[in-house]
Protein backbone atom coordinates (compact mmCIF):
# COMPACT_ATOMS: atom_id res chain seq x y z
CA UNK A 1 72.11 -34.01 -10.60
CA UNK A 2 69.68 -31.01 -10.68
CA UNK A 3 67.16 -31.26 -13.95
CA UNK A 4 66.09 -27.71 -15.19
CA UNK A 5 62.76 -27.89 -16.15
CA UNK A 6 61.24 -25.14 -18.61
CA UNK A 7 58.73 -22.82 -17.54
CA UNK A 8 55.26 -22.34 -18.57
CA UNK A 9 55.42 -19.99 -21.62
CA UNK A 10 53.49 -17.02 -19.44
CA UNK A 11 56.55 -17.61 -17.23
CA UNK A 12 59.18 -16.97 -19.89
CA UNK A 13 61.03 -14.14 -19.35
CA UNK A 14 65.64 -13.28 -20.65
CA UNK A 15 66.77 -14.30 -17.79
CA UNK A 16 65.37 -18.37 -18.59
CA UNK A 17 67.87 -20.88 -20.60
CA UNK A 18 65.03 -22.13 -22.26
CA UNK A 19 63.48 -21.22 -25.91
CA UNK A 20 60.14 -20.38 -26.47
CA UNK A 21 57.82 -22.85 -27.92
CA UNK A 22 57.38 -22.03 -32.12
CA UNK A 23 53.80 -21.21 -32.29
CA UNK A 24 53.85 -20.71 -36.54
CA UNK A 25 55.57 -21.36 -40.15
CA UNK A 26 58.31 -19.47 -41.95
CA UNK A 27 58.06 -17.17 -44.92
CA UNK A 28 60.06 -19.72 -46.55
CA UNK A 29 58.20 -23.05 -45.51
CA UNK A 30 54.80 -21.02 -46.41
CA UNK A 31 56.22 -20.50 -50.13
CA UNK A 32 57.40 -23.89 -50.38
CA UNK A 33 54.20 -25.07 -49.27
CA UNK A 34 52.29 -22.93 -52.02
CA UNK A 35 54.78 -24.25 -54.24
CA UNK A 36 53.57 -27.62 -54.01
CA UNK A 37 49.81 -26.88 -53.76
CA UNK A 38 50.31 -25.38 -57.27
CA UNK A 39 52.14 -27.73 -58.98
CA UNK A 40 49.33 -30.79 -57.61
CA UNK A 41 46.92 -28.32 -58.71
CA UNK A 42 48.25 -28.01 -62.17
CA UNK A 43 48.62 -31.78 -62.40
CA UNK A 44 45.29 -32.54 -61.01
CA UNK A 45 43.13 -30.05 -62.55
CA UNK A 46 43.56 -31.67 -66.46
CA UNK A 47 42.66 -35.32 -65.04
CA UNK A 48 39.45 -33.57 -63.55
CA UNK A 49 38.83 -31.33 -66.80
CA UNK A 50 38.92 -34.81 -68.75
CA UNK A 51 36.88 -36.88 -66.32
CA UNK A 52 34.46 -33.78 -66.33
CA UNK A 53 34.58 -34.49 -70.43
CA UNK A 54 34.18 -37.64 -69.94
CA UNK A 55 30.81 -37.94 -68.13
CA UNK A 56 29.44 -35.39 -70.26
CA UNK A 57 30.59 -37.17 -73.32
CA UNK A 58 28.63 -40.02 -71.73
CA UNK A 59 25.54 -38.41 -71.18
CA UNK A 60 25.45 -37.02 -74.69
CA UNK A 61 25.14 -40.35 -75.80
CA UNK A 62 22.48 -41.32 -73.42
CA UNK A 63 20.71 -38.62 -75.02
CA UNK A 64 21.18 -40.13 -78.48
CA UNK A 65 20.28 -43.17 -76.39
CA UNK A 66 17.19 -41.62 -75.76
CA UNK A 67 16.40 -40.20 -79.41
CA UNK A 68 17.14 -43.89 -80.69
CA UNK A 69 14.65 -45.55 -78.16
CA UNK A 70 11.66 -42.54 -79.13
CA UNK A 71 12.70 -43.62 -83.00
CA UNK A 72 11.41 -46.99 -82.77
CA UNK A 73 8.75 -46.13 -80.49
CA UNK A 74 7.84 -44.01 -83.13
CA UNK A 75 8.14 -46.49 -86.00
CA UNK A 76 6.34 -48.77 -83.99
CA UNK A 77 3.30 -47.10 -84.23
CA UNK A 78 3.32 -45.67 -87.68
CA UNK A 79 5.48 -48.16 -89.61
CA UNK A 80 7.72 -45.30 -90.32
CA UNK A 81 9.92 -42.62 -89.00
CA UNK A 82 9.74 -39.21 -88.89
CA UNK A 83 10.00 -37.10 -91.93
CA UNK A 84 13.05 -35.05 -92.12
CA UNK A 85 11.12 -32.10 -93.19
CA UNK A 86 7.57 -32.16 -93.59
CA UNK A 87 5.67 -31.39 -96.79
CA UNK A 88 4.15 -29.30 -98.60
CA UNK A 89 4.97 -26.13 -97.02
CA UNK A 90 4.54 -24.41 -94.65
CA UNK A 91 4.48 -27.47 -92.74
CA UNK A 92 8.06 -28.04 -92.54
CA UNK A 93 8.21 -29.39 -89.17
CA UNK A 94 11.88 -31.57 -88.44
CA UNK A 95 11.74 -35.14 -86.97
CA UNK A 96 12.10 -33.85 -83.50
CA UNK A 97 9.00 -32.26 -82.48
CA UNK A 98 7.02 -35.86 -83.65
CA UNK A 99 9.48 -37.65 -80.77
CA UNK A 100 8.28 -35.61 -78.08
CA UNK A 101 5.42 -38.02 -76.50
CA UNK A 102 8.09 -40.84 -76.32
CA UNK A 103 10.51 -38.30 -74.83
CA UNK A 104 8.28 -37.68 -71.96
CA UNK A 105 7.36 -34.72 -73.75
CA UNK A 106 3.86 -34.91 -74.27
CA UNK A 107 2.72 -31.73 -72.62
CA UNK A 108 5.34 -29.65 -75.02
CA UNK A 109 3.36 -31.76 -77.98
CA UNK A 110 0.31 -30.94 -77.34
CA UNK A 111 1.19 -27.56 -77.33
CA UNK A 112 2.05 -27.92 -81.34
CA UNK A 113 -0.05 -27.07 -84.06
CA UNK A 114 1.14 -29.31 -86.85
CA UNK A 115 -1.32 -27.63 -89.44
CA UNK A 116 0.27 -24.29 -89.09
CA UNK A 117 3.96 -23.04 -89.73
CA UNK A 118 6.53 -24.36 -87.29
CA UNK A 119 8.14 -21.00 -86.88
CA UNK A 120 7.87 -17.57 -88.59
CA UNK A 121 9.57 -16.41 -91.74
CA UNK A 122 9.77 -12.79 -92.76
CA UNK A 123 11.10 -11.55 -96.43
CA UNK A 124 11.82 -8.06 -95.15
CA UNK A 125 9.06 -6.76 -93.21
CA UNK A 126 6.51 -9.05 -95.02
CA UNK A 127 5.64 -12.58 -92.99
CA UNK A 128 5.28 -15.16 -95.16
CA UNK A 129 5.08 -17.83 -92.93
CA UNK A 130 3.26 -16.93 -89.80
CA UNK A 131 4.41 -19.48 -86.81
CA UNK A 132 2.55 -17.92 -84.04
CA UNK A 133 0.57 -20.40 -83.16
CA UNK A 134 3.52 -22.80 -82.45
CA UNK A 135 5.98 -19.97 -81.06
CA UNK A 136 5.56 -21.23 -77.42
CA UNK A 137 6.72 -24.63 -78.02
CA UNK A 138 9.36 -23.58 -80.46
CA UNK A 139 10.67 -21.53 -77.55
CA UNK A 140 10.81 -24.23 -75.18
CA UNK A 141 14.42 -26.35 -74.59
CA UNK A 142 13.81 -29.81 -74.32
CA UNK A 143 16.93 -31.16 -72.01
CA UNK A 144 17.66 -34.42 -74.22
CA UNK A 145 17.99 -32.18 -77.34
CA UNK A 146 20.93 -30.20 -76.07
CA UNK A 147 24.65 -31.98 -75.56
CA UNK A 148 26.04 -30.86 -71.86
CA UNK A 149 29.57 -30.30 -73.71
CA UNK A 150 28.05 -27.63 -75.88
CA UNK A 151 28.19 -23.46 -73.70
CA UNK A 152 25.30 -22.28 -75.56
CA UNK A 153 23.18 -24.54 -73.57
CA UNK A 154 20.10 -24.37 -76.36
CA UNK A 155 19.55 -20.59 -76.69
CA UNK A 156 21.99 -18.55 -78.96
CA UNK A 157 22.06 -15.36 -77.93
CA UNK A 158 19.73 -12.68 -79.30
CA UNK A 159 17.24 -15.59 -80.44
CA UNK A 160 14.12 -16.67 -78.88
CA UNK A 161 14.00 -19.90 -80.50
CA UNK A 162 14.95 -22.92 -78.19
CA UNK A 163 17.87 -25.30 -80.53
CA UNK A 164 19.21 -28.15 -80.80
CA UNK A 165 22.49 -30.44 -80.81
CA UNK A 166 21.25 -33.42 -82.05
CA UNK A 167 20.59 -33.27 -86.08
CA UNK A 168 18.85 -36.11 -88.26
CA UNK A 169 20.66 -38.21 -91.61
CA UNK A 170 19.69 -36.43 -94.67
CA UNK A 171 22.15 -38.83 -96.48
CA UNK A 172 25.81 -38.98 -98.23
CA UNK A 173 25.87 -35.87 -99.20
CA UNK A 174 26.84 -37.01 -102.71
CA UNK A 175 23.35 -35.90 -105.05
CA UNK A 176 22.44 -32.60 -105.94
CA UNK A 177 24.57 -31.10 -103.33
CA UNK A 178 22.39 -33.15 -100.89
CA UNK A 179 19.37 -31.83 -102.31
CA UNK A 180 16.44 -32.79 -99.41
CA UNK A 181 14.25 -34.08 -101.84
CA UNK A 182 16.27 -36.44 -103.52
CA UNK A 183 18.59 -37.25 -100.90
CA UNK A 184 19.83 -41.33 -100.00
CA UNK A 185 19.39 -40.53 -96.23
CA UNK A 186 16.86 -41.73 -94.01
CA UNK A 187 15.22 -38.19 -93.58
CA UNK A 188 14.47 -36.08 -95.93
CA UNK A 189 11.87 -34.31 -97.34
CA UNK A 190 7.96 -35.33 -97.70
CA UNK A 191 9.42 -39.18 -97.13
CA UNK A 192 8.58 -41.16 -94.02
CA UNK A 193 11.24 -43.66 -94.34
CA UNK A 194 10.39 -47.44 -93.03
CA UNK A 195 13.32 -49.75 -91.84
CA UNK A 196 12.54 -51.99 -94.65
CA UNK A 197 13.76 -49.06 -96.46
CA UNK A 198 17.25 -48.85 -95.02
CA UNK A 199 18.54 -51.97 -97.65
CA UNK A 200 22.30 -51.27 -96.23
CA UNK A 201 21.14 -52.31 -92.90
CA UNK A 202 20.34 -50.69 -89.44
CA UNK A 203 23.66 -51.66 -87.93
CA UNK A 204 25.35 -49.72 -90.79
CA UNK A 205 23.53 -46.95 -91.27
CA UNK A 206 23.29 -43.97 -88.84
CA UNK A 207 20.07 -41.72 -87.92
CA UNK A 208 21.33 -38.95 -85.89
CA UNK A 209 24.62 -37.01 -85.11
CA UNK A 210 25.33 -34.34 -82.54
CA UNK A 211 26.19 -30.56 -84.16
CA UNK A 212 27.58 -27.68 -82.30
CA UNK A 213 25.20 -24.54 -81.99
CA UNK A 214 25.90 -21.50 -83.86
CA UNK A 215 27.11 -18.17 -82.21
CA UNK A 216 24.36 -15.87 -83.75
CA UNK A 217 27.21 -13.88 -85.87
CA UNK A 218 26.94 -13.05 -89.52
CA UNK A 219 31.08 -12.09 -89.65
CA UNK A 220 32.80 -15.10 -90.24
CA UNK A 221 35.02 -15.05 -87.42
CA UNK A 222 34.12 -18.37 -85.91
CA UNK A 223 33.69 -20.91 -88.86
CA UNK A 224 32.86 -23.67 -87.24
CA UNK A 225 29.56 -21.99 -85.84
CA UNK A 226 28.82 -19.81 -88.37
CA UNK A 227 27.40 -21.07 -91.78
CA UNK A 228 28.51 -20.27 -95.49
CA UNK A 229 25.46 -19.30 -97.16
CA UNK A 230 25.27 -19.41 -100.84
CA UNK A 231 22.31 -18.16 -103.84
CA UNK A 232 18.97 -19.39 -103.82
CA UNK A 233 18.84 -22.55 -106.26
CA UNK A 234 22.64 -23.38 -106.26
CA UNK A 235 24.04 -26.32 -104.65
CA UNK A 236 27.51 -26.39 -103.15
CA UNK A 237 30.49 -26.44 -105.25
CA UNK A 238 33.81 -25.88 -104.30
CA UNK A 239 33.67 -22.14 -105.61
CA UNK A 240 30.12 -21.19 -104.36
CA UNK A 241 31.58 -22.43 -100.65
CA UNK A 242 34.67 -19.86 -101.02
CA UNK A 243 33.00 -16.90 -102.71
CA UNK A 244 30.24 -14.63 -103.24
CA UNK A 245 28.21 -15.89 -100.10
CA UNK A 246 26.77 -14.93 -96.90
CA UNK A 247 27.82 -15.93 -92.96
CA UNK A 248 24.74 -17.31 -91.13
CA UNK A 249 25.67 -17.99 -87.19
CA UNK A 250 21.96 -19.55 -86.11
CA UNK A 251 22.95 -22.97 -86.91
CA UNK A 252 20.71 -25.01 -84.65
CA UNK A 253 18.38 -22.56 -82.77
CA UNK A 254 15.15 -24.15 -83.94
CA UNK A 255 14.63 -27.92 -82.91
CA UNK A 256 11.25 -27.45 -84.07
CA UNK A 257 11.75 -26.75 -87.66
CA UNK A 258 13.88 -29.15 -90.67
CA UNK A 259 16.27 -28.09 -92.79
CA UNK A 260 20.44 -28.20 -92.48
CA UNK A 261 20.38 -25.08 -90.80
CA UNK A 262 18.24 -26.13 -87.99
CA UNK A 263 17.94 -30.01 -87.67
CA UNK A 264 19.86 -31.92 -90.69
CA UNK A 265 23.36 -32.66 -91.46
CA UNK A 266 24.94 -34.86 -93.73
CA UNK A 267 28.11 -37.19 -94.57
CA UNK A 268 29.94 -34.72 -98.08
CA UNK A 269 32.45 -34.38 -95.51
CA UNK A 270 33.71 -35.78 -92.25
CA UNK A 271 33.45 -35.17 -88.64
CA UNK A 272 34.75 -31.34 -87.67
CA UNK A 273 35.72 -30.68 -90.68
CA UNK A 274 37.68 -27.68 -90.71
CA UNK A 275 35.80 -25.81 -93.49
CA UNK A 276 32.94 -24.18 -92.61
CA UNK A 277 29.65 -25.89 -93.28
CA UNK A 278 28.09 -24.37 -97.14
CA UNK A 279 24.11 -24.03 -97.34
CA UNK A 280 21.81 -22.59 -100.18
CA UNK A 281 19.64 -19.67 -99.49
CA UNK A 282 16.44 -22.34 -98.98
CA UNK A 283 18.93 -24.53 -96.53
CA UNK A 284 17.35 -27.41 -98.95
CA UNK A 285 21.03 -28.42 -100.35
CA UNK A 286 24.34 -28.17 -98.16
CA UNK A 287 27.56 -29.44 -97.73
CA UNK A 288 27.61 -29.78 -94.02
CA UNK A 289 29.57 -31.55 -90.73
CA UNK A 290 28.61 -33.32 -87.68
CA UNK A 291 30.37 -31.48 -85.19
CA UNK A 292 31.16 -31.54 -81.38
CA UNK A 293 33.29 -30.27 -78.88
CA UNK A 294 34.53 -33.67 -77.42
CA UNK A 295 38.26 -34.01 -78.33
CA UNK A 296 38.90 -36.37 -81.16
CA UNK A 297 35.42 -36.83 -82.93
CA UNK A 298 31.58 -36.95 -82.47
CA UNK A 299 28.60 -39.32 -81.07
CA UNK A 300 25.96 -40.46 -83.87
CA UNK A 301 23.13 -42.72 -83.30
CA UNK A 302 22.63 -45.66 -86.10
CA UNK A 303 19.35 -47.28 -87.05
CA UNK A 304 19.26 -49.87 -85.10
CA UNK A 305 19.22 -47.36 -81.80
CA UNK A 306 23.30 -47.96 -80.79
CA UNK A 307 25.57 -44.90 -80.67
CA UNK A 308 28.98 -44.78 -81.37
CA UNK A 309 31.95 -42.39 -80.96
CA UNK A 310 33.39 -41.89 -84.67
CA UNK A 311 37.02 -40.19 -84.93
CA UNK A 312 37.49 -37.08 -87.21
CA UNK A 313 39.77 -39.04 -89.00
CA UNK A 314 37.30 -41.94 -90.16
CA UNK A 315 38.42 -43.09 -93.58
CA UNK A 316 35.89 -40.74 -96.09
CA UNK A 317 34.25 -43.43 -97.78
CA UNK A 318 33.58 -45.67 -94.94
CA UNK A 319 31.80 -41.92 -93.22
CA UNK A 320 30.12 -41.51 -96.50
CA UNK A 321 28.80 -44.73 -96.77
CA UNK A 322 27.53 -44.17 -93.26
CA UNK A 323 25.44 -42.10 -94.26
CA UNK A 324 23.18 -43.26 -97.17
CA UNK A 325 19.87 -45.74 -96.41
CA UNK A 326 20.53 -47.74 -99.93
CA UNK A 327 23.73 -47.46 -101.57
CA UNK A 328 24.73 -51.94 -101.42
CA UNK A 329 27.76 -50.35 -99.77
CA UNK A 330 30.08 -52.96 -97.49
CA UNK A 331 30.55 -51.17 -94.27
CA UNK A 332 34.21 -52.50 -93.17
CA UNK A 333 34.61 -50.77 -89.75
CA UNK A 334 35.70 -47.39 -88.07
């Protein structure tokens, strides 16, 4: 029996009962093909957007990590910790640019004149604050200050100013509208606060919270960056924080400098709370919200330098009591 072998392919020719060799796909194998690439695409690409999340979540906390280990550092040397805003004006500095040396930051510290005003402040076209002198450093980002989560990335746009997303306890929110100078936090203002202070305990207690950045706008489209801003002397109410105000989008920009609009926060209302944050004129008394942009709550810092991730939904009292240095309140869990 005679065996027909097939030629070489250069030999091929009509006349041979053998089929050429397939040398590529079909239109309908390519589309099935794409097919499937998309839909393991559109499964994957959630589990890497969350595991992305994830290990940014993480290193926002080491950066609270961080803030919690310069804290005691801090206190260790002075018996104390930072004020939340200095006193008397105009040296208003927040707690964050005293951290700096035990942030590996001493360069950037050195660079700060704590004698003069932290930043400038204008009424009109007449400076009464003058903040030159520390306008380098204020325009400096300092990594651990900023949450990786956050797009702003430190700088709002149009704003020299380097920010913040890591704001100090001013308190519970609950006296005088959260008035700085009275408030039951552990910084406010023209107090350095001592641990022997904090009679609720460390554990219980909590000394920083991350906040997202504003968005530079004054139109009220974006409410959770933008700030309500109400008159001069009054504190919040539930009608001065729905009428007759001002929006204010810089929330954040200046690490260097404390007051809620910059570097303090406090517990009147939960985590992401849905209605925009509500500050006077002198950002001295607020109603405002830690905030973040990791799904289902934010990372705080307590006293005693461990961070925690709190849900939005924390029961209000328990977040309230959070937040006060001395109220003999029973902290019964998250």
């Amino acid at each position: 029996m005679k065996i027909e072998r097939c030629p070489a392919k250069s030999a091929w020719s009509r006349h041979s009962t053998c089929p050429p060799s397939r040398t590529g796909f079909s239109l309908v194998e390519v589309l099935v093909v794409i097919g499937v690439i998309g839909m393991l695409a559109a499964l994957l690409l959630p589990a890497v957007q969350m595991a992305r999340e994830s290990a940014r979540r993480m290193q926002c906390c080491q950066n609270l990590h961080q803030i919690g280990l310069a804290l005691h550092e801090f206190h260790a040397t002075n018996n104390c910790f930072p004020m939340g805003r200095g006193a008397p004006n105009p040296v208003a500095f927040s707690p964050h640019p005293w951290l700096l040396p035990y942030l590996d930051q001493a360069n950037l510290y050195a660079m700060i004149d704590f004698t003069s005003a932290p930043a400038t402040f204008t009424n009109g076209s007449t400076i009464i604050y003058s903040g030159a002198n520390n306008f380098p450093a204020a325009c400096t980002m300092v990594p651990v200050f900023l949450c990786p989560s956050d797009p702003p990335q430190g700088k709002i746009s149009g704003i020299a100013y380097a920010g913040t997303n890591y704001v100090a306890d001013a308190g519970s929110g609950q006296l005088d509208g959260g008035y700085l100078t009275t408030s039951d936090g552990v910084f406010q203002t023209g107090i350095a606060i001592k641990i022997s202070d904090i009679t609720d305990g460390t554990t219980n207690t909590v000394a920083f919270s991350e906040r997202t950045l504003g968005n530079g706008l004054t139109n009220g489209v974006d409410t959770e960056r933008e700030m309500y801003q109400i008159a001069l002397n009054d504190p919040p109410s539930v009608t001065e924080c729905s009428s007759g105000g001002n929006w204010w989008g810089q929330r954040g920009s200046k690490w260097i400098f404390g007051n809620y609009g910059y570097t303090l926060f406090n517990h009147a209302v939960r985590p992401n709370n849905r209605q925009p944050d509500c500050v006077n004129a002198t950002q001295q008394k607020a109603w405002t919200a830690a905030r973040s942009l990791h799904p289902g709550g934010v990372s705080i810092l307590m006293c005693d330098g461990s961070t925690r991730f709190i849900s939005d939904s924390i029961d209000f009292t328990i977040w309230k009591d959070m937040g006060s240095r001395n109220g003999n309140e029973v902290i019964g869990g998250n």
